[in-house]
PDB file of N, CA and C in Angstrom:
ATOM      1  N   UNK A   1      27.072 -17.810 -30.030  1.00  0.00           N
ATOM      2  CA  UNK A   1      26.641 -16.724 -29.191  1.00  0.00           C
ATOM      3  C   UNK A   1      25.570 -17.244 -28.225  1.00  0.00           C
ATOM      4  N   UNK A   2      25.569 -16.989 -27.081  1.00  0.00           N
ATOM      5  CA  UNK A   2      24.492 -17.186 -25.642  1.00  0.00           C
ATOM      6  C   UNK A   2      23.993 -16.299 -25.248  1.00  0.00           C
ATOM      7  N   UNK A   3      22.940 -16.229 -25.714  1.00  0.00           N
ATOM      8  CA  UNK A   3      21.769 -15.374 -25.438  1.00  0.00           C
ATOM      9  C   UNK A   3      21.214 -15.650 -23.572  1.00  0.00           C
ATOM     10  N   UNK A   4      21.467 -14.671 -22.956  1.00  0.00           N
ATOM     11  CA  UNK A   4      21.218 -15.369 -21.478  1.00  0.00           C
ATOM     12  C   UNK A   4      20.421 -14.161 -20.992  1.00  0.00           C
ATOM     13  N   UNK A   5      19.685 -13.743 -20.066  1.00  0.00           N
ATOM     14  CA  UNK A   5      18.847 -12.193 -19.452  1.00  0.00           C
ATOM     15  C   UNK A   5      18.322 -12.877 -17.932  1.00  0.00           C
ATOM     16  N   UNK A   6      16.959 -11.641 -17.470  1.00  0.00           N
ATOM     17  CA  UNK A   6      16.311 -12.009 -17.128  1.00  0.00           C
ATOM     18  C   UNK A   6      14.597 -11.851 -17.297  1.00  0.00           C
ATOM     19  N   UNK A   7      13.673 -12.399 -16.776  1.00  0.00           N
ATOM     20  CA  UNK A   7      12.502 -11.998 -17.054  1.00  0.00           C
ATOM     21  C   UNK A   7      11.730 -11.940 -15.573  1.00  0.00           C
ATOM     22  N   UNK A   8      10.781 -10.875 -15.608  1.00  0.00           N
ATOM     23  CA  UNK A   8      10.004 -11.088 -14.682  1.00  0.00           C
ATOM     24  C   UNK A   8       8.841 -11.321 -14.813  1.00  0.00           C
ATOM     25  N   UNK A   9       7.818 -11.955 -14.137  1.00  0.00           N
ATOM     26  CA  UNK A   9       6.386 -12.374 -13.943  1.00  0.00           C
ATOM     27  C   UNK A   9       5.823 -11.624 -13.052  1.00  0.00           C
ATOM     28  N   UNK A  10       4.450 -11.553 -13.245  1.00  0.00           N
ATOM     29  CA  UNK A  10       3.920 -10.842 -12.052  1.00  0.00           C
ATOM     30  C   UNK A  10       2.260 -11.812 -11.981  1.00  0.00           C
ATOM     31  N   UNK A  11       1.924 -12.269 -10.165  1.00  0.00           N
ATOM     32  CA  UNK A  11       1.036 -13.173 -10.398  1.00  0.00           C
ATOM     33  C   UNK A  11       0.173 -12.490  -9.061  1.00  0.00           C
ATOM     34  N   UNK A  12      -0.998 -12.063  -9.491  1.00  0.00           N
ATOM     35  CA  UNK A  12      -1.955 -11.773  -8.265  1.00  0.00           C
ATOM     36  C   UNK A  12      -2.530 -13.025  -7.625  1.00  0.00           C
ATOM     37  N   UNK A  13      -1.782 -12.944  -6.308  1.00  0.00           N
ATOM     38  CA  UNK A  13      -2.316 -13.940  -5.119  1.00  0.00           C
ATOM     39  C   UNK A  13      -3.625 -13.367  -4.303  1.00  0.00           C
ATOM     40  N   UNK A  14      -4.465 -12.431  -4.364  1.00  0.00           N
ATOM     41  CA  UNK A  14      -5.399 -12.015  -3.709  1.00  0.00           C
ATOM     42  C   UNK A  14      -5.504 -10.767  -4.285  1.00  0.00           C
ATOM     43  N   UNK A  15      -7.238 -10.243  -4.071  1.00  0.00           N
ATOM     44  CA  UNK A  15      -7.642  -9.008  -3.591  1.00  0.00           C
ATOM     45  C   UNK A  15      -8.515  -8.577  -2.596  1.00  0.00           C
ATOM     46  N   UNK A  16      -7.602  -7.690  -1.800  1.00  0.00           N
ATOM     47  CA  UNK A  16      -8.108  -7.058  -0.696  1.00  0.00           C
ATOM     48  C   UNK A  16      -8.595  -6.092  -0.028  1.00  0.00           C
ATOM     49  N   UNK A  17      -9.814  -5.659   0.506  1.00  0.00           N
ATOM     50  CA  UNK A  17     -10.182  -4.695   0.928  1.00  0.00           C
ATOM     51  C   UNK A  17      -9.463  -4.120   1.880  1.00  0.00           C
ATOM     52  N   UNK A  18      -8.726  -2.648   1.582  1.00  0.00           N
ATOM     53  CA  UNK A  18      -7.636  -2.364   3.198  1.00  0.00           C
ATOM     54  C   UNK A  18      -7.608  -0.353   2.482  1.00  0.00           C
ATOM     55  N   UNK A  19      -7.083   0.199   3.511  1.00  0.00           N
ATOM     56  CA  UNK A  19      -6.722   1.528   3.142  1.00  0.00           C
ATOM     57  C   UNK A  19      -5.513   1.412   3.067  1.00  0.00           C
ATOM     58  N   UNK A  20      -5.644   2.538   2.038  1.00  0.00           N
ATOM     59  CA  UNK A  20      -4.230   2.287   1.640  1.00  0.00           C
ATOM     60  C   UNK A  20      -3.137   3.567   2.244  1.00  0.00           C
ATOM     61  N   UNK A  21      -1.587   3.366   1.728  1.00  0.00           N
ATOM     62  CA  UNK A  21      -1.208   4.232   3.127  1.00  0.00           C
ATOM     63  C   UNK A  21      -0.833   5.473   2.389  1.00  0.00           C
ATOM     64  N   UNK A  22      -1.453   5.499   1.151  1.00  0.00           N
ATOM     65  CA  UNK A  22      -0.844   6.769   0.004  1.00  0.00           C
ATOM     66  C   UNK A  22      -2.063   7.821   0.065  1.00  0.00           C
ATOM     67  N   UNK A  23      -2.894   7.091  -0.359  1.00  0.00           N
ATOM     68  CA  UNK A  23      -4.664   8.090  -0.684  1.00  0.00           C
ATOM     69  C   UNK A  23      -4.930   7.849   0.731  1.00  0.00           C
ATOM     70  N   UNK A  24      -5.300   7.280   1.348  1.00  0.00           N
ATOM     71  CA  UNK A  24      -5.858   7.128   2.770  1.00  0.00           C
ATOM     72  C   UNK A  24      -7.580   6.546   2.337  1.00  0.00           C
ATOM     73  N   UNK A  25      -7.432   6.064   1.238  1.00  0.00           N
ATOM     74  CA  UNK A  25      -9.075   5.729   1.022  1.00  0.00           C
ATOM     75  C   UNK A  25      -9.031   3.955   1.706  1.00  0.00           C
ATOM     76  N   UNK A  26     -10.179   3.586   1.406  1.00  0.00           N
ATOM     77  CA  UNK A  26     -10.193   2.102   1.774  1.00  0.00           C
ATOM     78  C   UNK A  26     -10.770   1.575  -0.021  1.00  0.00           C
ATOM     79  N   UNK A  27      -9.730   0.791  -0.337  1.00  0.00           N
ATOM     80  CA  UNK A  27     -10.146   0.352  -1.605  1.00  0.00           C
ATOM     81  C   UNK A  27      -9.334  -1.078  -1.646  1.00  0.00           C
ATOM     82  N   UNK A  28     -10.197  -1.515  -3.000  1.00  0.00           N
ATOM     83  CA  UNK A  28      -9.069  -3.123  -3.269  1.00  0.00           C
ATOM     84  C   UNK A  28      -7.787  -2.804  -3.669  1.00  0.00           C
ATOM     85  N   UNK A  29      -7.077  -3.401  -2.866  1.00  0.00           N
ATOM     86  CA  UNK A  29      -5.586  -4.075  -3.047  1.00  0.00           C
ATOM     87  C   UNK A  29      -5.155  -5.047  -3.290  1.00  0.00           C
ATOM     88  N   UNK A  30      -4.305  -4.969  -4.589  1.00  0.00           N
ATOM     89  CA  UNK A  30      -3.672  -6.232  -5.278  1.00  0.00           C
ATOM     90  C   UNK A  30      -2.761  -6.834  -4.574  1.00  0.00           C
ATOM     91  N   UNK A  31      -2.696  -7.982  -3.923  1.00  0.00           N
ATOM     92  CA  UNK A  31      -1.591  -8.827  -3.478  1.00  0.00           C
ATOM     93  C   UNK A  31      -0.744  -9.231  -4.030  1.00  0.00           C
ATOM     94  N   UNK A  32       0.672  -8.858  -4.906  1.00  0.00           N
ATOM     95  CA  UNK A  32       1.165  -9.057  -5.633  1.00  0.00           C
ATOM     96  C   UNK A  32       2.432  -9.880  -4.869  1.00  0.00           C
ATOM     97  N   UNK A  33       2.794 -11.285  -6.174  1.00  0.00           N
ATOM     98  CA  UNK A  33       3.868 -11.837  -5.936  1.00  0.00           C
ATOM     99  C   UNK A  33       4.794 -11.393  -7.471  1.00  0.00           C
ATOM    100  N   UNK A  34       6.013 -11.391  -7.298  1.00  0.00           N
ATOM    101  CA  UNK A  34       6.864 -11.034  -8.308  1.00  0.00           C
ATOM    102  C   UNK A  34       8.185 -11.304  -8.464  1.00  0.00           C
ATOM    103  N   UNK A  35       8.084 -12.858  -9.380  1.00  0.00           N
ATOM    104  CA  UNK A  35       9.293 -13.792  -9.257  1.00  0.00           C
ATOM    105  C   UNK A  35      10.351 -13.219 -10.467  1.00  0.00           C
ATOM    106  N   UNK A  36      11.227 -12.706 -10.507  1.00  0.00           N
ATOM    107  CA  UNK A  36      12.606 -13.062 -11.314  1.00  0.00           C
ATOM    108  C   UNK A  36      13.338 -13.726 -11.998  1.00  0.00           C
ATOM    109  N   UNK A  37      13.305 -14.503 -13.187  1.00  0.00           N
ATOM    110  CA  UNK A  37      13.793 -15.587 -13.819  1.00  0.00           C
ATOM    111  C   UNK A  37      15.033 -15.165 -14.470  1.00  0.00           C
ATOM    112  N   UNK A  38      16.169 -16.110 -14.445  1.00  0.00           N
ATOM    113  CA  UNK A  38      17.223 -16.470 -15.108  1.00  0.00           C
ATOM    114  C   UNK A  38      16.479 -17.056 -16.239  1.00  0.00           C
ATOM    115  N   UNK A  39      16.869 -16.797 -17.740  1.00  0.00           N
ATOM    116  CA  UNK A  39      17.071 -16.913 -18.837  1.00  0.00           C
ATOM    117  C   UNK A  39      17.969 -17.019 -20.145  1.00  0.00           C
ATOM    118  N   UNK A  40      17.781 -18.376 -20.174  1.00  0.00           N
ATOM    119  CA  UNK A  40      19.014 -18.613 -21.386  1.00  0.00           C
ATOM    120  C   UNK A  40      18.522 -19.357 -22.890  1.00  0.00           C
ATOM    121  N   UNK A  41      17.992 -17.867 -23.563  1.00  0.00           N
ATOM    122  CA  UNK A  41      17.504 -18.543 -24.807  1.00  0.00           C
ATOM    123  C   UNK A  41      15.980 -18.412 -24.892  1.00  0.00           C
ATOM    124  N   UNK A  42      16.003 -17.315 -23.736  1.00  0.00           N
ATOM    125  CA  UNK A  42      15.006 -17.080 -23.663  1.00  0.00           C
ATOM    126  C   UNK A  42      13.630 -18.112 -22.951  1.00  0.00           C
ATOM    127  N   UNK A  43      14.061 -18.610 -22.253  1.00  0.00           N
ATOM    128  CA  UNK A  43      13.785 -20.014 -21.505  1.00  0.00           C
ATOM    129  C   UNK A  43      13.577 -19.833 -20.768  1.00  0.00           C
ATOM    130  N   UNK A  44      13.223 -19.244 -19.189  1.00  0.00           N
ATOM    131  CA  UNK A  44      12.911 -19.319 -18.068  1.00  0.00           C
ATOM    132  C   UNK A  44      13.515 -20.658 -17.191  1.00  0.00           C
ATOM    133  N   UNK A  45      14.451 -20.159 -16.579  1.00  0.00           N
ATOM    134  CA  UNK A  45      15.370 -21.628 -16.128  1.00  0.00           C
ATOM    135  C   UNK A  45      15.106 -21.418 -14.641  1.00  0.00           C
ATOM    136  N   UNK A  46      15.183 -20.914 -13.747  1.00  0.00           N
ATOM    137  CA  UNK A  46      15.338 -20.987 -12.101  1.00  0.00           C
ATOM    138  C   UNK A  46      15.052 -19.053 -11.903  1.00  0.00           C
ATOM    139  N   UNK A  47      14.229 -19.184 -10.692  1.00  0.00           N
ATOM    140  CA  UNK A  47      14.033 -17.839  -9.961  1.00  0.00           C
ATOM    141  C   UNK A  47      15.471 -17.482  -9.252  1.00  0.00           C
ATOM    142  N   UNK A  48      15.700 -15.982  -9.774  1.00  0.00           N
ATOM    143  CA  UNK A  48      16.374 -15.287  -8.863  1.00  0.00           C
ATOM    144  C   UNK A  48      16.597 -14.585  -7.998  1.00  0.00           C
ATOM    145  N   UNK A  49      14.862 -14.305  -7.978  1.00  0.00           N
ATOM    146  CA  UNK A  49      14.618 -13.122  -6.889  1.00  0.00           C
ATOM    147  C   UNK A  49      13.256 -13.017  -6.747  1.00  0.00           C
ATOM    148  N   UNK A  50      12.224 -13.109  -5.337  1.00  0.00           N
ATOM    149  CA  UNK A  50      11.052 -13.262  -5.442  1.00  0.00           C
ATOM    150  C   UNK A  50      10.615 -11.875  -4.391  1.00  0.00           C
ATOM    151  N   UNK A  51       9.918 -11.403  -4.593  1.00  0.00           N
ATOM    152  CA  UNK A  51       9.712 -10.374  -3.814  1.00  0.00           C
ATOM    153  C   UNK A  51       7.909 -10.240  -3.676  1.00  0.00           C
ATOM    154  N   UNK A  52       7.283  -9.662  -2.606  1.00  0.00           N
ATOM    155  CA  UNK A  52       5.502  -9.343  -2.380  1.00  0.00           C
ATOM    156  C   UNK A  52       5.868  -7.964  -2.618  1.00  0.00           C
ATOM    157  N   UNK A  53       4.418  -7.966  -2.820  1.00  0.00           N
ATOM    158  CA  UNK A  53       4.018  -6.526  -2.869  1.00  0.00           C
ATOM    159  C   UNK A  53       2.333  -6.049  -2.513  1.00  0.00           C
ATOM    160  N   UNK A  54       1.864  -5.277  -2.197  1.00  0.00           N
ATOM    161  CA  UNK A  54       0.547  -5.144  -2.334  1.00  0.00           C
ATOM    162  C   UNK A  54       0.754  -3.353  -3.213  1.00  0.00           C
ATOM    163  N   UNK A  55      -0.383  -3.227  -4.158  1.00  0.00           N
ATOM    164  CA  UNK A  55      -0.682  -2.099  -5.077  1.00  0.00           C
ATOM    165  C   UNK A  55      -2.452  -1.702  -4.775  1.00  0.00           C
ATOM    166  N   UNK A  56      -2.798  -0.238  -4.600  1.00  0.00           N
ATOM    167  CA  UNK A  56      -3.941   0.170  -4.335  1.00  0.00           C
ATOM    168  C   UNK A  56      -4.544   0.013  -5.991  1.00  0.00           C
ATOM    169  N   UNK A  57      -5.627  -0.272  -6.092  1.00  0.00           N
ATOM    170  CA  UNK A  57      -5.827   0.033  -7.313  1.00  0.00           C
ATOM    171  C   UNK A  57      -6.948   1.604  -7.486  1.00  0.00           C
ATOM    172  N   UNK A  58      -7.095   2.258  -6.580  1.00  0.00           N
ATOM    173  CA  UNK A  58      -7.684   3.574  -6.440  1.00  0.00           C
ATOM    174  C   UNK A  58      -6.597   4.572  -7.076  1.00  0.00           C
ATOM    175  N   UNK A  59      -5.113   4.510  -6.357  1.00  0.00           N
ATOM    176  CA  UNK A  59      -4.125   5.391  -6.610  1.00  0.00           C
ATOM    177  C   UNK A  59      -2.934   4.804  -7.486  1.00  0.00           C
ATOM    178  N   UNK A  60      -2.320   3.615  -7.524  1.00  0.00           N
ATOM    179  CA  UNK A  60      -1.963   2.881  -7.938  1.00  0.00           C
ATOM    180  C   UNK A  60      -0.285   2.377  -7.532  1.00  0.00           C
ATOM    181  N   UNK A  61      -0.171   3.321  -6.047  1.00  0.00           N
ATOM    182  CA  UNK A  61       0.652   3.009  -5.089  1.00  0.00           C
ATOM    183  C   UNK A  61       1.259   1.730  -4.855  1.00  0.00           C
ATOM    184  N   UNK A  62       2.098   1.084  -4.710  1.00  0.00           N
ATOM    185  CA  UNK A  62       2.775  -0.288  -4.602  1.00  0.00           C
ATOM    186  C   UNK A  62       3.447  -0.162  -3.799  1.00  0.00           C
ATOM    187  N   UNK A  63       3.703  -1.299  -2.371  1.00  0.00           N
ATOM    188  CA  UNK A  63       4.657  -0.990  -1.402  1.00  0.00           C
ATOM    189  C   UNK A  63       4.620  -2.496  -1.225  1.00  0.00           C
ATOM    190  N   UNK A  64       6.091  -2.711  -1.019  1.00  0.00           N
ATOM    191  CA  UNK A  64       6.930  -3.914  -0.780  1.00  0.00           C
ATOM    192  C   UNK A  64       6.518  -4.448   0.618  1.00  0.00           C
ATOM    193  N   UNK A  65       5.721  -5.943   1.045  1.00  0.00           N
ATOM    194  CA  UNK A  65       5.920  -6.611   1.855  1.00  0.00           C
ATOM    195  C   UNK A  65       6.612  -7.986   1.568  1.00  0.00           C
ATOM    196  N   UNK A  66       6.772  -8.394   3.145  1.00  0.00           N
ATOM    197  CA  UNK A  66       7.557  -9.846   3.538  1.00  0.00           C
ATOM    198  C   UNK A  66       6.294 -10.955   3.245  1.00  0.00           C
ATOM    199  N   UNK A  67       6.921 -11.965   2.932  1.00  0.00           N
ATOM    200  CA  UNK A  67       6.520 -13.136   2.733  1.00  0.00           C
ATOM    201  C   UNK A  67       5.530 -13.675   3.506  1.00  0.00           C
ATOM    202  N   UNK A  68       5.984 -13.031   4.296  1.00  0.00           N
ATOM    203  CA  UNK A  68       4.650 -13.716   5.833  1.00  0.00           C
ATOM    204  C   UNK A  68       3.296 -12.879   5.590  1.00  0.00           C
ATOM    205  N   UNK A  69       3.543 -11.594   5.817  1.00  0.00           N
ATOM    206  CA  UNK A  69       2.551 -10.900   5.504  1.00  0.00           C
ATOM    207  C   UNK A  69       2.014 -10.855   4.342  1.00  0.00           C
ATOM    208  N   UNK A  70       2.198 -11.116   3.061  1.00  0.00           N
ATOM    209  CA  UNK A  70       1.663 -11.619   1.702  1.00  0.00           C
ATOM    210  C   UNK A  70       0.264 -12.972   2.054  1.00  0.00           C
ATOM    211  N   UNK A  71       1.068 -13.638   2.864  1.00  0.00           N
ATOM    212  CA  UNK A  71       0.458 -14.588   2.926  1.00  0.00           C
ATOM    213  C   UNK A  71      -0.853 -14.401   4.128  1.00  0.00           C
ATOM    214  N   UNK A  72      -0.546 -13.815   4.774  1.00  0.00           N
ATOM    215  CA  UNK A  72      -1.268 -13.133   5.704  1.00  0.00           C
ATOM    216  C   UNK A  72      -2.383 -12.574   5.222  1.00  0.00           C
ATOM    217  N   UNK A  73      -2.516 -11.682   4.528  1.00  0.00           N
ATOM    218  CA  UNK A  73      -3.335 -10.755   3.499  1.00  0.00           C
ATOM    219  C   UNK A  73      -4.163 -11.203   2.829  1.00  0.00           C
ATOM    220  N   UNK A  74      -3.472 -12.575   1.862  1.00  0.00           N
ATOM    221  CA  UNK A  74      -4.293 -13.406   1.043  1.00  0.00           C
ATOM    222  C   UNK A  74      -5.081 -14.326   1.696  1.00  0.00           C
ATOM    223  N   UNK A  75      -5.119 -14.684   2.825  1.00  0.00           N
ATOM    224  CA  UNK A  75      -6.065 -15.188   3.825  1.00  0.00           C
ATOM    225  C   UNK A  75      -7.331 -14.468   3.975  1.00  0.00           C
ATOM    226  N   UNK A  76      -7.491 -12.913   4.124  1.00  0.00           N
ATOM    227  CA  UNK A  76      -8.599 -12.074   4.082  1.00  0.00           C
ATOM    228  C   UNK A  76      -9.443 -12.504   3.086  1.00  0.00           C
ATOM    229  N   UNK A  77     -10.728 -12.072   3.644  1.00  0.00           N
ATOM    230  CA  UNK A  77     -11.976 -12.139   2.638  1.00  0.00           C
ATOM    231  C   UNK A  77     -11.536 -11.168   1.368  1.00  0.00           C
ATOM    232  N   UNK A  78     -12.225 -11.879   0.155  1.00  0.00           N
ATOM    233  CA  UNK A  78     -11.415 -10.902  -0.674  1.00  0.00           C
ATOM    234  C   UNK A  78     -12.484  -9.619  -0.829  1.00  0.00           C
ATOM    235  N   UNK A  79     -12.079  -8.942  -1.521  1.00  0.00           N
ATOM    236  CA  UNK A  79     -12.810  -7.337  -1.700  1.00  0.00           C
ATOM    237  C   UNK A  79     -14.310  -7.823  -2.502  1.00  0.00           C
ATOM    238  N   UNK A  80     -15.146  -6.607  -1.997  1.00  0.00           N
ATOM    239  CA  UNK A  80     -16.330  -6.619  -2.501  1.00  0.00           C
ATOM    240  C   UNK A  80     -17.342  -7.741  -1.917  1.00  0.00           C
ATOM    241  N   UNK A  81     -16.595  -9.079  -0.865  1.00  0.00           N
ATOM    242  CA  UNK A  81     -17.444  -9.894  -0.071  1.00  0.00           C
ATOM    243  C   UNK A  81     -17.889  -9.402   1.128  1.00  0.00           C
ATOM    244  N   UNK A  82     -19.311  -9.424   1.035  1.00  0.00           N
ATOM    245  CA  UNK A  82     -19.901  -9.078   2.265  1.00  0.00           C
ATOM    246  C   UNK A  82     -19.736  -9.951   3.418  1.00  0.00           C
ATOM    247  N   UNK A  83     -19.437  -9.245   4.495  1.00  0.00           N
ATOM    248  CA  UNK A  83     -18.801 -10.786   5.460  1.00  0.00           C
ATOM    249  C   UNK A  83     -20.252 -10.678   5.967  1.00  0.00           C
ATOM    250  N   UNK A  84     -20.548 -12.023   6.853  1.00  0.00           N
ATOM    251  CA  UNK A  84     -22.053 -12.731   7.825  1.00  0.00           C
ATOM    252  C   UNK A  84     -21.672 -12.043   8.604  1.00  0.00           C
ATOM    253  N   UNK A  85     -22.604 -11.082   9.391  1.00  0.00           N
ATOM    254  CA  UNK A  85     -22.640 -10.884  10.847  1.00  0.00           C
ATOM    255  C   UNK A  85     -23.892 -11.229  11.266  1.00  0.00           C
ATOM    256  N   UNK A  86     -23.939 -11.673  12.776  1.00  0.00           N
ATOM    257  CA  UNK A  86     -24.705 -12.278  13.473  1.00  0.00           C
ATOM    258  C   UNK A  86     -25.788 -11.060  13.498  1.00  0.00           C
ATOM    259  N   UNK A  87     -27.517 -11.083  13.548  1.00  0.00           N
ATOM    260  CA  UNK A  87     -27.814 -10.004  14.171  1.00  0.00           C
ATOM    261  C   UNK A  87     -27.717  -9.663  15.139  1.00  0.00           C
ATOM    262  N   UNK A  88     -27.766  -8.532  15.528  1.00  0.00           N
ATOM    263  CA  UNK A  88     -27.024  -7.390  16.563  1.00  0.00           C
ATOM    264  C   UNK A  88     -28.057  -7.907  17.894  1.00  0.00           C
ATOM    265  N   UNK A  89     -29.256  -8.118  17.666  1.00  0.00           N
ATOM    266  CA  UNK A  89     -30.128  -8.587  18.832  1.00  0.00           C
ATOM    267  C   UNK A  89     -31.325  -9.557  18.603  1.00  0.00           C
ATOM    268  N   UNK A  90     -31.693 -10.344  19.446  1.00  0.00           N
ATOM    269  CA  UNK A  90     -32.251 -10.940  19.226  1.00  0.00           C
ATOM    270  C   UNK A  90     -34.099 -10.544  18.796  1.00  0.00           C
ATOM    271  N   UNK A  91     -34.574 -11.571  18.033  1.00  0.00           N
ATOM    272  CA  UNK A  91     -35.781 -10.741  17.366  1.00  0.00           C
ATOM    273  C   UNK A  91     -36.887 -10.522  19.107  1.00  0.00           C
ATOM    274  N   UNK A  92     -37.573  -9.424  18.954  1.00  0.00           N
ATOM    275  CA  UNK A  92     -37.971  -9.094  20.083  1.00  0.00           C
ATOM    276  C   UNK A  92     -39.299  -9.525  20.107  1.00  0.00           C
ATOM    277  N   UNK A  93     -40.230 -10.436  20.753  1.00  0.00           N
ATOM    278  CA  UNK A  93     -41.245 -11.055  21.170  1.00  0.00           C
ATOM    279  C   UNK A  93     -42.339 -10.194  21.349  1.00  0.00           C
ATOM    280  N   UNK A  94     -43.742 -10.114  20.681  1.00  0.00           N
ATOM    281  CA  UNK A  94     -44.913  -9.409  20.833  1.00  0.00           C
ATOM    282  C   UNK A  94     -45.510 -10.008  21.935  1.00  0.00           C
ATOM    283  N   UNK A  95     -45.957  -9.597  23.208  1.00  0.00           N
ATOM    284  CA  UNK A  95     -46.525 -10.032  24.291  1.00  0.00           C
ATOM    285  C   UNK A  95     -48.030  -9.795  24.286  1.00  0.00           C
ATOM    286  N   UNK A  96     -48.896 -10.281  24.472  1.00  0.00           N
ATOM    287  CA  UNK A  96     -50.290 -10.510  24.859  1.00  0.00           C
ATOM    288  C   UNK A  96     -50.810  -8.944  25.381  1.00  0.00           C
ATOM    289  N   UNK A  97     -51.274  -8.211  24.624  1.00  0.00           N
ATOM    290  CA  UNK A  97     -52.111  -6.983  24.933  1.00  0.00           C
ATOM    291  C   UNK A  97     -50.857  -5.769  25.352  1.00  0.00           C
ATOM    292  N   UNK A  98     -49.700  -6.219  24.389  1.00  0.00           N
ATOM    293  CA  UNK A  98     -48.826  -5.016  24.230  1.00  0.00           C
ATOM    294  C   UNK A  98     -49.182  -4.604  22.748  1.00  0.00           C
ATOM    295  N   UNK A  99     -49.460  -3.103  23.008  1.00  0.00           N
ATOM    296  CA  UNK A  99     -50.164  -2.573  21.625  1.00  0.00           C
ATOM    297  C   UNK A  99     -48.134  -1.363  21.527  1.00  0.00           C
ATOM    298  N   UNK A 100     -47.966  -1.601  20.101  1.00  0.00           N
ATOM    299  CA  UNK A 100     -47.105  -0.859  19.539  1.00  0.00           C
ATOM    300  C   UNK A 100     -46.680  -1.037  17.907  1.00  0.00           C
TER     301      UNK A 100
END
């Protein structure tokens, strides 16, 4: 007898700060990849099907993207990093018998 199936994996490639398109909040989003395995014997032999995804973790919404854009996404700063911004102006100079 040949025991043959399949199995799936699920592997977070990023998290991202984005709104999401279900709640409309801005929260972290899981960048999800989610490969498909052929199995014989319970073995994990070759992928059959790989698909992205990103999931809100506020609502817990999941919507299917392309490969490009997965990768796209996981490039972003991830959630909860404060990005550097430059200050907004430069520090302003006390002049000689300016009282304030």
């Amino acid at each position: 007898m040949i025991i043959f199936g399949t199995r799936r994996t699920v592997a977070q490639l990023a998290m991202v700060l984005l709104t999401c398109a279900n709640c409309h909040r801005s929260a972290a989003n899981a960048v999800l990849k989610l490969v498909t395995k052929f199995t014989l014997f319970f073995i994990p032999l070759f992928p059959v099907r790989v698909r992205y995804s990103i999931q809100c973790t506020a609502c817990g919404f999941a919507m299917a993207v392309d490969k490009d854009q997965a990768e796209q996404l996981a490039q972003l700063p991830p959630a909860g990093a404060t990005p550097q911004y430059p200050p907004p102006y430069p520090q302003q100079q006390q002049y000689p018998g300016a009282h304030g």
